[in-house]
C-alpha atoms as a PDB file:
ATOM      1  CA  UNK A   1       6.040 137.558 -57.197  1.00  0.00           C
ATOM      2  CA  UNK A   2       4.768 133.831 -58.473  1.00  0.00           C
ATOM      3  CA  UNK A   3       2.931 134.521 -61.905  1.00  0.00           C
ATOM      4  CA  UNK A   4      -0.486 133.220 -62.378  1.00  0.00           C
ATOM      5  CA  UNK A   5      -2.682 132.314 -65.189  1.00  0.00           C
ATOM      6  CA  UNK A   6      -6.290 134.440 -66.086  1.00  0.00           C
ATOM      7  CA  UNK A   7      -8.361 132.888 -64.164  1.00  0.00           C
ATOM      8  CA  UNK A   8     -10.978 130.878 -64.628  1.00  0.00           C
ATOM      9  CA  UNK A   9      -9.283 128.554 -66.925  1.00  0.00           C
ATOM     10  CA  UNK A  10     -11.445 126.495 -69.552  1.00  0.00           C
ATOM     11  CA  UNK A  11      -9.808 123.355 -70.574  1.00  0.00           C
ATOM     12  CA  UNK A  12      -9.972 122.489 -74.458  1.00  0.00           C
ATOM     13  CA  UNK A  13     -10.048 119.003 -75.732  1.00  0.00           C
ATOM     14  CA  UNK A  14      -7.039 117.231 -73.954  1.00  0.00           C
ATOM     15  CA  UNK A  15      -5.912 113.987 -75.730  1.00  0.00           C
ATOM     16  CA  UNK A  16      -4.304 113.273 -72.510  1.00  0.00           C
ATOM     17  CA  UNK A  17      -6.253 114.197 -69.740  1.00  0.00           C
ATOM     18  CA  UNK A  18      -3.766 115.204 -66.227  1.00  0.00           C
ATOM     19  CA  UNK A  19      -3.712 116.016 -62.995  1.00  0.00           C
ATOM     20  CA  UNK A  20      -5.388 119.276 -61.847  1.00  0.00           C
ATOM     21  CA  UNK A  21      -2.243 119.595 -59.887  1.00  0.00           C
ATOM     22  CA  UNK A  22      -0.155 119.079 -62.877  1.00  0.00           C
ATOM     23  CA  UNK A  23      -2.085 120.757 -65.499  1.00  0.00           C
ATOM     24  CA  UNK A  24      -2.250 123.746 -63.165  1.00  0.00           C
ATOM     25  CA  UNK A  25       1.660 123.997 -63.744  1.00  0.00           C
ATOM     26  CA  UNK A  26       1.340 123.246 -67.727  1.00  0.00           C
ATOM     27  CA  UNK A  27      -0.865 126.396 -67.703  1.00  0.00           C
ATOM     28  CA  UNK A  28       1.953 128.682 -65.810  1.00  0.00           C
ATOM     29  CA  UNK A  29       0.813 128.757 -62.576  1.00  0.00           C
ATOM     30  CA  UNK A  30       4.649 129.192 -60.679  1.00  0.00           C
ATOM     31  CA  UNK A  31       4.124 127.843 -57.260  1.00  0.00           C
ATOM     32  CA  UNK A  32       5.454 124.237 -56.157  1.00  0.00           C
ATOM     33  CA  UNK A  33       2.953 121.520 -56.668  1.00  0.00           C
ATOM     34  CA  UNK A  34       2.587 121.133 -53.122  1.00  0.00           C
ATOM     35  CA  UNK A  35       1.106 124.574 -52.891  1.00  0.00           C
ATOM     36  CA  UNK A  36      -0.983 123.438 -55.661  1.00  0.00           C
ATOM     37  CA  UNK A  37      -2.037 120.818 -53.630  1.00  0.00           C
ATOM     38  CA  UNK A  38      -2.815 123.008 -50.365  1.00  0.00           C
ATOM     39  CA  UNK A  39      -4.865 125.283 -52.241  1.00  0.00           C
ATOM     40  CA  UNK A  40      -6.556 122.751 -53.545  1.00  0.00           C
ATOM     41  CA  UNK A  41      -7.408 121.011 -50.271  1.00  0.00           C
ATOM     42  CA  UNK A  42      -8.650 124.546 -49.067  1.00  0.00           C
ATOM     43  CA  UNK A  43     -10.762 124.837 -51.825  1.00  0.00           C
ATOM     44  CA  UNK A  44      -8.972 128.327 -53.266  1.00  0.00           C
ATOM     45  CA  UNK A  45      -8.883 126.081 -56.692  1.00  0.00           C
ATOM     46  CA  UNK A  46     -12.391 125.152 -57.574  1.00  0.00           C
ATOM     47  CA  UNK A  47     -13.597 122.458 -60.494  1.00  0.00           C
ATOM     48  CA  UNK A  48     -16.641 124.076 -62.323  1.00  0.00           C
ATOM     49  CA  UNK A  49     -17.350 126.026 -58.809  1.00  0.00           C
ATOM     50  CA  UNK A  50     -17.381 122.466 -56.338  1.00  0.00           C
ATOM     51  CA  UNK A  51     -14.131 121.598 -54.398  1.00  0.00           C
ATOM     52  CA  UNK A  52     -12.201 118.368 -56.285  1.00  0.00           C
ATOM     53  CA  UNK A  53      -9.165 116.750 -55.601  1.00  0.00           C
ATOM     54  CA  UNK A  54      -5.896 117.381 -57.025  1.00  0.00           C
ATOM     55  CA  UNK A  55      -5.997 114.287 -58.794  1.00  0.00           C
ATOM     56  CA  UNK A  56      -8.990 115.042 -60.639  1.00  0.00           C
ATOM     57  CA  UNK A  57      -7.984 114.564 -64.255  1.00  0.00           C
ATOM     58  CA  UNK A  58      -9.331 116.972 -66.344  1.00  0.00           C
ATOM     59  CA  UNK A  59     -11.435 116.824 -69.355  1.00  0.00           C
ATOM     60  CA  UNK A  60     -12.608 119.078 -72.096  1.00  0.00           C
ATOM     61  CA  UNK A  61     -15.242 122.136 -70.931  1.00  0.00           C
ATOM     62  CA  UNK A  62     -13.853 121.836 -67.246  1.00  0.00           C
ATOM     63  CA  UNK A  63     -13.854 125.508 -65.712  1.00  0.00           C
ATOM     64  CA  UNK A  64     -10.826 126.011 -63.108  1.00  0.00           C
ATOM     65  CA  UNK A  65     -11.868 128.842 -60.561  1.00  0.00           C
ATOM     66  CA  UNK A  66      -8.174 129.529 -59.167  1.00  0.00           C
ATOM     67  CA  UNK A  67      -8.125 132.575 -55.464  1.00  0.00           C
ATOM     68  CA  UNK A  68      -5.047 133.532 -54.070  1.00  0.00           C
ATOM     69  CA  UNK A  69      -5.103 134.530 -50.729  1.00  0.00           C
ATOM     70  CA  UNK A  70      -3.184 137.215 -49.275  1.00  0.00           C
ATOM     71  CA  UNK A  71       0.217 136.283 -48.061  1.00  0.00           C
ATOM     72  CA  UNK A  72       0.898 134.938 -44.428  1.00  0.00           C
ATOM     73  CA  UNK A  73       3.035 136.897 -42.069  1.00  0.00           C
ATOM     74  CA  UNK A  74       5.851 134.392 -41.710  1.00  0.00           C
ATOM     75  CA  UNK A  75       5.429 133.763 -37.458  1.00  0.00           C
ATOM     76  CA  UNK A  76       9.044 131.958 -37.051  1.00  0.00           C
ATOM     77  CA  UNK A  77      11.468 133.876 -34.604  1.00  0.00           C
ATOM     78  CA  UNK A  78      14.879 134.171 -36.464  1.00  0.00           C
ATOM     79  CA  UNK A  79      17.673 132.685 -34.170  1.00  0.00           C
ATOM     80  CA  UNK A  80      21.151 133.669 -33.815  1.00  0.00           C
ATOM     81  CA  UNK A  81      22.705 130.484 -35.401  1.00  0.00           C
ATOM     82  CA  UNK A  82      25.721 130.402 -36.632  1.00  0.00           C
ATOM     83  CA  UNK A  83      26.552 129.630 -41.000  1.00  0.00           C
ATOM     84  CA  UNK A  84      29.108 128.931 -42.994  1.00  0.00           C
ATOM     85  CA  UNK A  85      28.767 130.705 -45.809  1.00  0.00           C
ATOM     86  CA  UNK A  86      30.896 129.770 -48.784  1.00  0.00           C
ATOM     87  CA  UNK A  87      29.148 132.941 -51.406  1.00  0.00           C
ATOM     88  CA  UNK A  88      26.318 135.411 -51.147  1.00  0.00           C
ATOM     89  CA  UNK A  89      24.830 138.377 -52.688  1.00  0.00           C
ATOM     90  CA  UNK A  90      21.531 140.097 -53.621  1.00  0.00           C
ATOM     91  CA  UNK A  91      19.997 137.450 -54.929  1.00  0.00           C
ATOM     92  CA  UNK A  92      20.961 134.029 -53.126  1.00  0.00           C
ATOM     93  CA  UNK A  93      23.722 132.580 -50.811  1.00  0.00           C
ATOM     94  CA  UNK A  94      25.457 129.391 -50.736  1.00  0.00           C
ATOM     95  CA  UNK A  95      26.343 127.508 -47.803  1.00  0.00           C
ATOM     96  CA  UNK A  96      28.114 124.557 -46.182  1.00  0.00           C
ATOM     97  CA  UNK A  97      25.152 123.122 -44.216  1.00  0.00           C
ATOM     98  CA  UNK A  98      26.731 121.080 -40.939  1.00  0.00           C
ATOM     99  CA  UNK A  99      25.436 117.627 -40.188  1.00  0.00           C
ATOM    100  CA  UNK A 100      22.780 117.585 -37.244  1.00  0.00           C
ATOM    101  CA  UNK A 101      21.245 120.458 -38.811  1.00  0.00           C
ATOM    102  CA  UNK A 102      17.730 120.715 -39.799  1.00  0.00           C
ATOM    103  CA  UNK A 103      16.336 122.785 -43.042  1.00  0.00           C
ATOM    104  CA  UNK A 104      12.743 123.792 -42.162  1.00  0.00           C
ATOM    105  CA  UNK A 105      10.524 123.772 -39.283  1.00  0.00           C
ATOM    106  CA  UNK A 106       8.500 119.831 -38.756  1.00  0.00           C
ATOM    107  CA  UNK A 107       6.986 118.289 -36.203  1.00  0.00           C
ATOM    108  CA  UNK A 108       9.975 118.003 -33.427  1.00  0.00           C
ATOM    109  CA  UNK A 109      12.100 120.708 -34.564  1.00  0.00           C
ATOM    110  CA  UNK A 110      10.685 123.565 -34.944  1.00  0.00           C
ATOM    111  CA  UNK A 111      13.512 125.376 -33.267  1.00  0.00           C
ATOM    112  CA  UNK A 112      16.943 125.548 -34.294  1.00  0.00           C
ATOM    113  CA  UNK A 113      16.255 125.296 -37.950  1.00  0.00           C
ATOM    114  CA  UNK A 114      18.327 126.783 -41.041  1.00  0.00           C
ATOM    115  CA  UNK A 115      15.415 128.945 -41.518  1.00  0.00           C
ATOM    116  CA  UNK A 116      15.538 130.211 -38.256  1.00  0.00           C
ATOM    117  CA  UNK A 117      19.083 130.992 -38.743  1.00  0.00           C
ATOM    118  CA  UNK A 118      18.587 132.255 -42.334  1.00  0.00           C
ATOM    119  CA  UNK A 119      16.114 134.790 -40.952  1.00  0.00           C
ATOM    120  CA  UNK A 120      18.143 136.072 -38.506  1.00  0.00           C
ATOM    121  CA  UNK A 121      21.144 135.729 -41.465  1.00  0.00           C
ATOM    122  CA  UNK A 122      19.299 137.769 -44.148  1.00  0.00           C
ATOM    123  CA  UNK A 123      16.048 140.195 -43.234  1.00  0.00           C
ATOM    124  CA  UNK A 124      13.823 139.779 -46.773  1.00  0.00           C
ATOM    125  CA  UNK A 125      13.690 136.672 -47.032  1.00  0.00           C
ATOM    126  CA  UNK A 126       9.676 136.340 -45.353  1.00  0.00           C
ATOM    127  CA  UNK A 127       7.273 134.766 -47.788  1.00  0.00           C
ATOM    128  CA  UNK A 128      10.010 133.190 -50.250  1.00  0.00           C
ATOM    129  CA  UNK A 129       9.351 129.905 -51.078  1.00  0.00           C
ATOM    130  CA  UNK A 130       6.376 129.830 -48.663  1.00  0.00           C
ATOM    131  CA  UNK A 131       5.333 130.404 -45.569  1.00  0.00           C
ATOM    132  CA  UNK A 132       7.606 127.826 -43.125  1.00  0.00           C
ATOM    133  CA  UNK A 133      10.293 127.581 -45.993  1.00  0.00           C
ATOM    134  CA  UNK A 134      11.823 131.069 -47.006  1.00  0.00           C
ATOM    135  CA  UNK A 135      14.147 130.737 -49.229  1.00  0.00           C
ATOM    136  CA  UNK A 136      14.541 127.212 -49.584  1.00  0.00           C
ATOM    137  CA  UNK A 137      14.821 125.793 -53.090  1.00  0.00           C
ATOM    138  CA  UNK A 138      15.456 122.057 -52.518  1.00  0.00           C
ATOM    139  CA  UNK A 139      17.125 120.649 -48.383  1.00  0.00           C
ATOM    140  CA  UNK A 140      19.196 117.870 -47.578  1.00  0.00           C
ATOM    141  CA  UNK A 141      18.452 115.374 -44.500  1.00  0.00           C
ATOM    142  CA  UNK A 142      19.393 116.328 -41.238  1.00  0.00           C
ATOM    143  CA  UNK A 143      22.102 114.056 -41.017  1.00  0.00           C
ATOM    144  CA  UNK A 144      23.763 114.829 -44.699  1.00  0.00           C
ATOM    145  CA  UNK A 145      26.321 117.680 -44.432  1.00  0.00           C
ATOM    146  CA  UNK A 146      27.391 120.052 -47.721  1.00  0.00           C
ATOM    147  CA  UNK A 147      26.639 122.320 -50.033  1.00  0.00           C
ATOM    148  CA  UNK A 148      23.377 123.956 -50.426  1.00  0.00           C
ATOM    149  CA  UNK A 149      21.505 127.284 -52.013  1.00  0.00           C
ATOM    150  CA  UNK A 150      19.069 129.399 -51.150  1.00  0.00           C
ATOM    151  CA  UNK A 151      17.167 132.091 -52.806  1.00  0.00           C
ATOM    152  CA  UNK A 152      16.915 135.426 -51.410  1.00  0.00           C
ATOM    153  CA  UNK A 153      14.268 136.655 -53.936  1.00  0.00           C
ATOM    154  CA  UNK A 154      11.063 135.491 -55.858  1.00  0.00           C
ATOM    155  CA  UNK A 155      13.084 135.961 -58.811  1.00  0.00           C
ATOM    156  CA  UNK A 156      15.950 134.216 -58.040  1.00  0.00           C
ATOM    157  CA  UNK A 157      13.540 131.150 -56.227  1.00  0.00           C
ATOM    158  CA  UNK A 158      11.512 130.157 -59.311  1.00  0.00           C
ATOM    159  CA  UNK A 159      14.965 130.131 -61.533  1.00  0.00           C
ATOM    160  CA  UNK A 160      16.776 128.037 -59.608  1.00  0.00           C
ATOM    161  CA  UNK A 161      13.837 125.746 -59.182  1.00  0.00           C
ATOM    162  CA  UNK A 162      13.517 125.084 -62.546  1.00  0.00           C
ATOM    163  CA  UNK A 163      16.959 124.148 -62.785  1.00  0.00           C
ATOM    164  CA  UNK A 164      16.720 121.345 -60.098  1.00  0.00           C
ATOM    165  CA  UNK A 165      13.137 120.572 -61.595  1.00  0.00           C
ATOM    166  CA  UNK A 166      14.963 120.581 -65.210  1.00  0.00           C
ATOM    167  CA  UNK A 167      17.724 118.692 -63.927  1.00  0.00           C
ATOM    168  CA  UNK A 168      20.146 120.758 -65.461  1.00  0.00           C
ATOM    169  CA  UNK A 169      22.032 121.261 -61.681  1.00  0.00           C
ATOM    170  CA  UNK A 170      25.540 119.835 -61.263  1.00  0.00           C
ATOM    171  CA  UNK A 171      25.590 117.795 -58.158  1.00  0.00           C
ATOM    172  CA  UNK A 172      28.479 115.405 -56.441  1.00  0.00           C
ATOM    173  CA  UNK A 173      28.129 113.649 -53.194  1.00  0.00           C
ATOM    174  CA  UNK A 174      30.454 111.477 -51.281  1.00  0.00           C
ATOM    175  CA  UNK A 175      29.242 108.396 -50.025  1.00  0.00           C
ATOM    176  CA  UNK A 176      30.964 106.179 -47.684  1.00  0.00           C
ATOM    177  CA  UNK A 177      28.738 102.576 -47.856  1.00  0.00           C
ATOM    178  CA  UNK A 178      29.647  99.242 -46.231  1.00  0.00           C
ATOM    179  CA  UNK A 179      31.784  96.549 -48.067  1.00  0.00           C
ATOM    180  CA  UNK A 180      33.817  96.824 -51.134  1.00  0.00           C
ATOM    181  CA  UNK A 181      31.701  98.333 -54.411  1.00  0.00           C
ATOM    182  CA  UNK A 182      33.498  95.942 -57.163  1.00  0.00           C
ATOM    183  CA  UNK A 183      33.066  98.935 -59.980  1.00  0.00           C
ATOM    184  CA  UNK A 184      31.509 102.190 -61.442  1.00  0.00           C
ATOM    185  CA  UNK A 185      27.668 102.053 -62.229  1.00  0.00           C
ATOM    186  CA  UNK A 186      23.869 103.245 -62.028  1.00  0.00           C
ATOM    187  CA  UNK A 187      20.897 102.585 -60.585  1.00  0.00           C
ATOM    188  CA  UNK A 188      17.562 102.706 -61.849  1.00  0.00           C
ATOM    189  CA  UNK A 189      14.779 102.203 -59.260  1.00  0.00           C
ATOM    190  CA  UNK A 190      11.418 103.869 -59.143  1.00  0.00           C
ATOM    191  CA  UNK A 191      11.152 104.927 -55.554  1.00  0.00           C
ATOM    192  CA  UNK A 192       8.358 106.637 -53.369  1.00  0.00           C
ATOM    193  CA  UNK A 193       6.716 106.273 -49.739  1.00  0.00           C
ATOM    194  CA  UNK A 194       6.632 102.863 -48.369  1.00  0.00           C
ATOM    195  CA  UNK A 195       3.201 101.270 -48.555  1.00  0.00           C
ATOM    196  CA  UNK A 196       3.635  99.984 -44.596  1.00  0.00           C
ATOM    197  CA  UNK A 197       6.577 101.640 -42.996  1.00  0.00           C
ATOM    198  CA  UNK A 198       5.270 105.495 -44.009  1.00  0.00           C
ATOM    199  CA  UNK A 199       8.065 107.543 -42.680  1.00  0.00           C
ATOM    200  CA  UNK A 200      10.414 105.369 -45.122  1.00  0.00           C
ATOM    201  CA  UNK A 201      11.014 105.299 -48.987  1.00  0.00           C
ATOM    202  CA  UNK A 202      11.535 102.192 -50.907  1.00  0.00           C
ATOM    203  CA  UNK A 203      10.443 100.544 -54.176  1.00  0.00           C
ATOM    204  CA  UNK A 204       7.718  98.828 -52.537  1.00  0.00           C
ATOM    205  CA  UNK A 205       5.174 101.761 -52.864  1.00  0.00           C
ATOM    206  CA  UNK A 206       1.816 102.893 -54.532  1.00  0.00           C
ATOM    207  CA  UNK A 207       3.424 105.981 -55.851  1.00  0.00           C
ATOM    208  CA  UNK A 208       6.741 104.831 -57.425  1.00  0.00           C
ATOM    209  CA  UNK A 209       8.594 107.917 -58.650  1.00  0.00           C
ATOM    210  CA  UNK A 210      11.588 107.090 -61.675  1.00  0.00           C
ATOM    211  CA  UNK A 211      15.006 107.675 -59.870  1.00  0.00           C
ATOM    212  CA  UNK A 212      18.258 107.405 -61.190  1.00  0.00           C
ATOM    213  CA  UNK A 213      21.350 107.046 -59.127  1.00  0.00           C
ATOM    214  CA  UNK A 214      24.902 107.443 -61.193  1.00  0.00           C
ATOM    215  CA  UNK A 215      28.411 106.592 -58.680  1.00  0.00           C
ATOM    216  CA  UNK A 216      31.788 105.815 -59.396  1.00  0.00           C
ATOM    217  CA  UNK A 217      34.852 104.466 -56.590  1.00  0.00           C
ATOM    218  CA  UNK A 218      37.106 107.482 -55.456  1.00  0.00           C
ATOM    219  CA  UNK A 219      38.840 105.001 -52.855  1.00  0.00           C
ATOM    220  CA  UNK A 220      38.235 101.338 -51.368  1.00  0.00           C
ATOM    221  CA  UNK A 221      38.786 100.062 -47.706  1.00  0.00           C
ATOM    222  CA  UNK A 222      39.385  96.386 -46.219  1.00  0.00           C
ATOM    223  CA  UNK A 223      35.567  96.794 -45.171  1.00  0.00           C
ATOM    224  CA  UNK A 224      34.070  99.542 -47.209  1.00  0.00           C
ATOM    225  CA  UNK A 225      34.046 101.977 -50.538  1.00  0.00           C
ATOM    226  CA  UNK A 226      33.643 106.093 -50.571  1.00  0.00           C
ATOM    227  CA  UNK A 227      32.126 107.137 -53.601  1.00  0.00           C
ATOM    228  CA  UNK A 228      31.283 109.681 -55.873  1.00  0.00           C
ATOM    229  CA  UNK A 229      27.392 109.551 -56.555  1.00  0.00           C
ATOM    230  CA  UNK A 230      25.477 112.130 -58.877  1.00  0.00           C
ATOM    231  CA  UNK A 231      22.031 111.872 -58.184  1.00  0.00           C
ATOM    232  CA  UNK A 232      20.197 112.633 -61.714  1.00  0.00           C
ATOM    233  CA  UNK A 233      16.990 112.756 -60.422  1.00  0.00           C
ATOM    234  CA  UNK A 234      15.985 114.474 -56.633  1.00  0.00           C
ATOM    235  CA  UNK A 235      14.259 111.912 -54.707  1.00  0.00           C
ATOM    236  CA  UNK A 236      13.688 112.044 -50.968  1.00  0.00           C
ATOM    237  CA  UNK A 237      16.072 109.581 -49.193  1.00  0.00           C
ATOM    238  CA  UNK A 238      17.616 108.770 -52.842  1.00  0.00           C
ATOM    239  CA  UNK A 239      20.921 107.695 -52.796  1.00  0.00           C
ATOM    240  CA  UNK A 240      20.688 106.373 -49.420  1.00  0.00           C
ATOM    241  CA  UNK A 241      17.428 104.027 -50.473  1.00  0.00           C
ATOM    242  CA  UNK A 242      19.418 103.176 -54.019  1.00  0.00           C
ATOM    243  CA  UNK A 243      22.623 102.382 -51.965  1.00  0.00           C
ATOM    244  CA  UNK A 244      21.057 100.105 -49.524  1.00  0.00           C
ATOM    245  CA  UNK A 245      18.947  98.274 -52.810  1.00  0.00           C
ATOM    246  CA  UNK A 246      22.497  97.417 -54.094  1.00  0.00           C
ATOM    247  CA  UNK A 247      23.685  95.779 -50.765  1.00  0.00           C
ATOM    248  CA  UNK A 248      26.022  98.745 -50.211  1.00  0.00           C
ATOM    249  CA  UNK A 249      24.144 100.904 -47.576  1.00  0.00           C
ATOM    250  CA  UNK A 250      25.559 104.271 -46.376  1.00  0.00           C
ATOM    251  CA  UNK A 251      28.152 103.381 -43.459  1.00  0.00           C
ATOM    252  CA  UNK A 252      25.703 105.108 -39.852  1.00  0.00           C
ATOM    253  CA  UNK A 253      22.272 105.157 -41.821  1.00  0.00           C
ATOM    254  CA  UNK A 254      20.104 103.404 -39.129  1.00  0.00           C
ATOM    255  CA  UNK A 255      17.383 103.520 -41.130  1.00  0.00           C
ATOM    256  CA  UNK A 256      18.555 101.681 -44.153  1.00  0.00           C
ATOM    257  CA  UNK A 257      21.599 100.571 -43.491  1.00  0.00           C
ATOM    258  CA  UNK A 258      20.366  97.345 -41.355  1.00  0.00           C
ATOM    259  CA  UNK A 259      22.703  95.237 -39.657  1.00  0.00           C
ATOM    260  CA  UNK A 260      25.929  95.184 -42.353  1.00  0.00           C
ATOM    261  CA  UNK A 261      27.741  97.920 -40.852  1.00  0.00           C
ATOM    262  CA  UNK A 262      28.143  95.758 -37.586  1.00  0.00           C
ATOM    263  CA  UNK A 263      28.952  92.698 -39.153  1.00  0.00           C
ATOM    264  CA  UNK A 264      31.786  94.821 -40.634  1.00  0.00           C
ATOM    265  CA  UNK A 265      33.243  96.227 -37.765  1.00  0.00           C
ATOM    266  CA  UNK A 266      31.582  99.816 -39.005  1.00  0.00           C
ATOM    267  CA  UNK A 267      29.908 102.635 -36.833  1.00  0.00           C
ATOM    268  CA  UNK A 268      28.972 106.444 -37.174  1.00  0.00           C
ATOM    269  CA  UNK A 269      26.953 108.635 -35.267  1.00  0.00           C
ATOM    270  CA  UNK A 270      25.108 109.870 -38.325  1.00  0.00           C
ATOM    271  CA  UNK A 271      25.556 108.143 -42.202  1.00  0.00           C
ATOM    272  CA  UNK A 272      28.158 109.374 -44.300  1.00  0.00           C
ATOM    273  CA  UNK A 273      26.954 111.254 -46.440  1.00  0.00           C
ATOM    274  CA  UNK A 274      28.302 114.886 -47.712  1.00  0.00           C
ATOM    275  CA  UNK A 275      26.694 117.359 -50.580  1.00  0.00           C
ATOM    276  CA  UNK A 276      30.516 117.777 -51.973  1.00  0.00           C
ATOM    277  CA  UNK A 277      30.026 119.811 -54.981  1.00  0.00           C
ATOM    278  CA  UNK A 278      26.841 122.119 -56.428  1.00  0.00           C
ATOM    279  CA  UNK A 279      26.817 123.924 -59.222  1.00  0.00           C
ATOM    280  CA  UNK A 280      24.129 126.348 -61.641  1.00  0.00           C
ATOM    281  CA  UNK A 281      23.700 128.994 -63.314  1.00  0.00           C
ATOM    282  CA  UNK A 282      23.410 131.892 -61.332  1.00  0.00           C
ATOM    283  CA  UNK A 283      19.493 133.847 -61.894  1.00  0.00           C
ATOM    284  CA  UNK A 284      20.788 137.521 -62.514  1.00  0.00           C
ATOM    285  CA  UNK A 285      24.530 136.936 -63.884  1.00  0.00           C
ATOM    286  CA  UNK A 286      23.213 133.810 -65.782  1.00  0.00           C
ATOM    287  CA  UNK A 287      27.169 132.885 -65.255  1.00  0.00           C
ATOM    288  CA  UNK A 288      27.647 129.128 -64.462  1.00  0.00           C
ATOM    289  CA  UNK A 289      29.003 128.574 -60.745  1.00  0.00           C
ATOM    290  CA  UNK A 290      30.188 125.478 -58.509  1.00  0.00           C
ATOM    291  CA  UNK A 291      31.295 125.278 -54.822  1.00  0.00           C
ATOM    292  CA  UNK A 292      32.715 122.475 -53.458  1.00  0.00           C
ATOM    293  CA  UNK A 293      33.306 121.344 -49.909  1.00  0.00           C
ATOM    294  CA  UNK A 294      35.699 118.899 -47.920  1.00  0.00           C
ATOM    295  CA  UNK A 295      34.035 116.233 -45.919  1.00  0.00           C
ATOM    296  CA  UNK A 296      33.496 117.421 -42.561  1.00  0.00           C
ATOM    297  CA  UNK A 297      35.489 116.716 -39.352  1.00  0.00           C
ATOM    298  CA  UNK A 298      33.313 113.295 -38.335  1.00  0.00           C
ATOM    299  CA  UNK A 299      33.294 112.059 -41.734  1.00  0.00           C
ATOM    300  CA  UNK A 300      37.373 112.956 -42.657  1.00  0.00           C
ATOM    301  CA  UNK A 301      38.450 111.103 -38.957  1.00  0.00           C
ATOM    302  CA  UNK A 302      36.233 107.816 -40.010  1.00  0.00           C
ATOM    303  CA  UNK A 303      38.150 108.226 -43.341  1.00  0.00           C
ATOM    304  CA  UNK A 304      41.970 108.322 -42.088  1.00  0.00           C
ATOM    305  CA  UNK A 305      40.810 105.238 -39.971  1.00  0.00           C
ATOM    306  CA  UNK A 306      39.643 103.199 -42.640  1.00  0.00           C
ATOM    307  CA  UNK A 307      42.693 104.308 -44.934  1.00  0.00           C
ATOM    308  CA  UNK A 308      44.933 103.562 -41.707  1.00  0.00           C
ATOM    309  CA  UNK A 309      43.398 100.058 -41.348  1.00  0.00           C
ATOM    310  CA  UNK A 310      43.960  99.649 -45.024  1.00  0.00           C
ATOM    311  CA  UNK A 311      47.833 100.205 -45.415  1.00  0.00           C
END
């Protein structure tokens, strides 16, 4: 189970007054910051007994008034969906997630989901992570295929967390972008949700975020590059937001890749991007593991028709 700290908490002399979200997770309590945040809004986390915001920094002789309420029967009906599972046991599984596929229940898809098919997969997995999320310990887009892991216990949820939150995970993606990347490099571009277009991310925001994009060539085409990107930091939209800011945008992104591909003679139903290669140390073994992955089917034929092209 998530640990908590003795509640209420009284807050000494801080020389650098946080976040109530963020001091809540100094202090040990072991739930994401977005359940922070909900319990906050729902006034289970009270600020010298009166409801506050979560970005209510706090100051010395502040009491913190912190309820947990009783767990929510997960109401999600698991679905006979089929997964490729590259590794499992008691306490996680690993898996190749296909492209098209989406990782939790949102607005629009809230059947058809990798949880739905994890619950049918594994049968304890209710409650883990929270209540519309079992299990899941970081996603990739719809559209991006490859590796992921999921946790099958509390245990196992919060230490693997820690390790994406510590970045101490190994990741590799390939990339296919438009045109021809000249050479290795990295990109450093505060990131977060676009002050007018809100279902996009880009630098022009209120809430930048630091992000930190490493990639180096693996091949070049007459028209475009597939690379090898390590994100170092886990930003939503990422390495498809730091590849378009470079004037290389993932070959099929429609919703950064703007009009380039075209002008290139480039198309895909979905961008190319693929989780190649995961790896971290496993919760109960502590042993060190990585899985890797091919690209899949839509991405490999794109790939022998660019190399084609090329010869």
């Amino acid at each position: 189970m998530p640990t908590f700290p003795k509640s209420p908490i009284l807050v000494p002399d801080e020389k650098n007054p946080e976040r109530l979200d963020l001091y809540l997770i100094k202090k040990g309590l072991s739930i994401a910051r977005s359940q922070i945040q909900r319990l906050i809004s729902e006034e289970q986390i009270l600020l010298n007994g009166e409801p506050v915001r979560a970005s209510y920094k706090v100051k010395k002789g502040d009491r913190i008034d912190i309820t947990i309420p009783p767990p929510t029967p997960l109401e999600l009906i698991p679905e006979d969906i089929p997964l490729d599972i590259l590794f499992e046991d008691s306490a996680l599984l690993v898996l190749n997630k296909a492209a098209g596929m989406v990782v939790h229940p949102a607005p629009g898809h809230y059947e058809g989901t990798m949880v739905h098919a994890l619950l049918h997969h594994c049968h304890d997995l209710t409650g883990i992570g929270g209540r519309e999320r079992p299990g899941i310990v970081h996603r990739l887009d719809k559209e991006t295929s490859g590796v992921m892991v999921i946790a099958k216990t509390d245990e196992a949820h919060r230490f693997l967390s820690k390790q994406f939150k510590d970045h101490s995970i190994d990741r590799l993606y390939l990339a296919l972008v438009c045109g021809k990347v000249k050479k290795a490099g990295k990109i450093n571009l505060a990131i977060g949700r676009d002050r007018i277009h809100r279902k996009k991310i880009s630098a022009r925001t209120s809430s930048p975020r630091e992000a930190e994009t490493h990639y180096m060539i693996k091949a070049r085409f007459k028209p475009a590059t597939l690379l090898e990107v390590s994100p170092q930091t886990g930003r939503t939209h990422q390495i498809r937001v730091h590849m378009a800011h470079i004037g290389h945008p993932i070959i099929g992104d429609k919703e950064y890749g703007g009009k380039m591909e075209k002008s290139l003679g480039l198309s895909a139903d979905r961008h190319m991007l693929h989780a190649a290669m995961l790896g971290f140390v496993h919760p109960s073994t502590k042993e060190r593991l990585s899985f890797t992955t091919p690209p899949p089917p839509d991405m490999a034929v794109i790939l022998e028709r660019l190399q084609t092209k090329s010869e």
